[in-house]
C-alpha atoms as a PDB file:
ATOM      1  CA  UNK A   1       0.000   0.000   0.000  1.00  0.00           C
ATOM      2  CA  UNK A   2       1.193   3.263  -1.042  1.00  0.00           C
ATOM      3  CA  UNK A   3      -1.600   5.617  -1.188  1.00  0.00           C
ATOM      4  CA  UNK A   4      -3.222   7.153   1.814  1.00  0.00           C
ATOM      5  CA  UNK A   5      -6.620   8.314   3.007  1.00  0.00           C
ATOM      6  CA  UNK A   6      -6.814  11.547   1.612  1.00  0.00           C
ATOM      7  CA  UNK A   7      -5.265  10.941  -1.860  1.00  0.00           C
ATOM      8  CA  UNK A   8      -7.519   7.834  -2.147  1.00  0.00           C
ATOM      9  CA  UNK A   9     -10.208   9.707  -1.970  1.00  0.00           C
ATOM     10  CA  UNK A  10      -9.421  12.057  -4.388  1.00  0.00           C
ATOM     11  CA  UNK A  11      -8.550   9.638  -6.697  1.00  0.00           C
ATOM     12  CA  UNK A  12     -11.911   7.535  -6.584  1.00  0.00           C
ATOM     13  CA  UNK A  13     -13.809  11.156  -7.218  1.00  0.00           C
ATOM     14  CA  UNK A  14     -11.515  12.547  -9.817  1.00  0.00           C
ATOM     15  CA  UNK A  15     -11.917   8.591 -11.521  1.00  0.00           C
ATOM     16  CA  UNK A  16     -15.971   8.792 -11.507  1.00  0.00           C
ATOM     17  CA  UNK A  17     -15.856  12.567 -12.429  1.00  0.00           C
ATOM     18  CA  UNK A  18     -13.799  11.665 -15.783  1.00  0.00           C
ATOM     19  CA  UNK A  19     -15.663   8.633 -16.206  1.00  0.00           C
ATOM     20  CA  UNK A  20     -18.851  10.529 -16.294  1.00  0.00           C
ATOM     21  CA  UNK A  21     -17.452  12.754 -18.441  1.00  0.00           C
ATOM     22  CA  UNK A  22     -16.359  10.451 -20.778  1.00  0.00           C
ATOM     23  CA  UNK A  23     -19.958   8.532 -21.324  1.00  0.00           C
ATOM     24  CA  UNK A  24     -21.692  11.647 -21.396  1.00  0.00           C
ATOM     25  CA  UNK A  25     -19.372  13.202 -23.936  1.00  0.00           C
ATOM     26  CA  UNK A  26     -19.449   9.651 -25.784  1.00  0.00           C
ATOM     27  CA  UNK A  27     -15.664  10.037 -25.597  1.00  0.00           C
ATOM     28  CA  UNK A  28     -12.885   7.091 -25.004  1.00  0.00           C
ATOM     29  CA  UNK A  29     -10.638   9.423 -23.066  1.00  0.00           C
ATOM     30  CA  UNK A  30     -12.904   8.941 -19.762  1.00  0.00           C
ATOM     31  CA  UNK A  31     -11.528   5.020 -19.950  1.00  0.00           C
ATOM     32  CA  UNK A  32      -8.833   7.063 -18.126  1.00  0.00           C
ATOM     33  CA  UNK A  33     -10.782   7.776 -15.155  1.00  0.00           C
ATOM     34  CA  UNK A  34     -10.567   3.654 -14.695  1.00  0.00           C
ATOM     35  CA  UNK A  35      -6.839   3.815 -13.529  1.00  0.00           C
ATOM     36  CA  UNK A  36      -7.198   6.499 -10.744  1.00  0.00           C
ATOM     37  CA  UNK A  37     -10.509   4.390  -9.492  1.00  0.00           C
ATOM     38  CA  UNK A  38      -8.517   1.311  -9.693  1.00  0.00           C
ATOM     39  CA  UNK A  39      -5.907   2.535  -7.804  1.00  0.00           C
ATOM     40  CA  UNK A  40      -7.650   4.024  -5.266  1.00  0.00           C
ATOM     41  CA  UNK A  41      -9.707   0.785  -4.681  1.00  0.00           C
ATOM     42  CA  UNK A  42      -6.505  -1.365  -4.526  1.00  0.00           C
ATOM     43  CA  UNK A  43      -4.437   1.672  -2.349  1.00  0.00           C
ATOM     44  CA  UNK A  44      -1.292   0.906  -4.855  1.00  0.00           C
ATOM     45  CA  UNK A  45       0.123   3.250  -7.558  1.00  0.00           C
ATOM     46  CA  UNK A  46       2.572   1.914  -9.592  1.00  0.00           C
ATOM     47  CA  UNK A  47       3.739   5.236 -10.749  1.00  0.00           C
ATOM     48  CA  UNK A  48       4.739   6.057  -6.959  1.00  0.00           C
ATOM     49  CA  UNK A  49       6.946   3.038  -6.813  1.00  0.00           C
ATOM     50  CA  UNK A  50      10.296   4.490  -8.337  1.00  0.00           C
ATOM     51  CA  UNK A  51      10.218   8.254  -6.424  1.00  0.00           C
ATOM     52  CA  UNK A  52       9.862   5.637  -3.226  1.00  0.00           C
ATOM     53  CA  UNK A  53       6.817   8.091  -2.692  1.00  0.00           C
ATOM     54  CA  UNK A  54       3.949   6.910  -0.232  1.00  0.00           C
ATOM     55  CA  UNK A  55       0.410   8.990   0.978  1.00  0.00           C
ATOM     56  CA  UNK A  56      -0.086   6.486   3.735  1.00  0.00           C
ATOM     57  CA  UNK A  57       1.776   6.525   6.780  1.00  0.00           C
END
């Protein structure tokens, strides 16, 4: 686990904010919003793992 509280939580609302976006624009680009939900379901973000950044303590 490498994402926190407050940074999961912003992920899983930014994820179903482009998501909605993308079905009501009828646009593929809100497939995007899948990878921030996903992450912030699973609390693991690949991206952090070579900065060695974490959000959790």
């Amino acid at each position: 686990m490498n994402v926190g509280g407050v940074d999961r939580t912003i992920r899983i609302i930014l994820g179903l904010i482009i998501i909605s976006w993308g079905i009501y624009a009828k646009n593929w680009l809100g497939a995007a919003g899948i990878i921030l939900l996903l992450t912030g379901f699973i609390r693991w973000c690949p991206a952090y793992l070579p900065f060695g950044f974490k959000t959790c303590k």
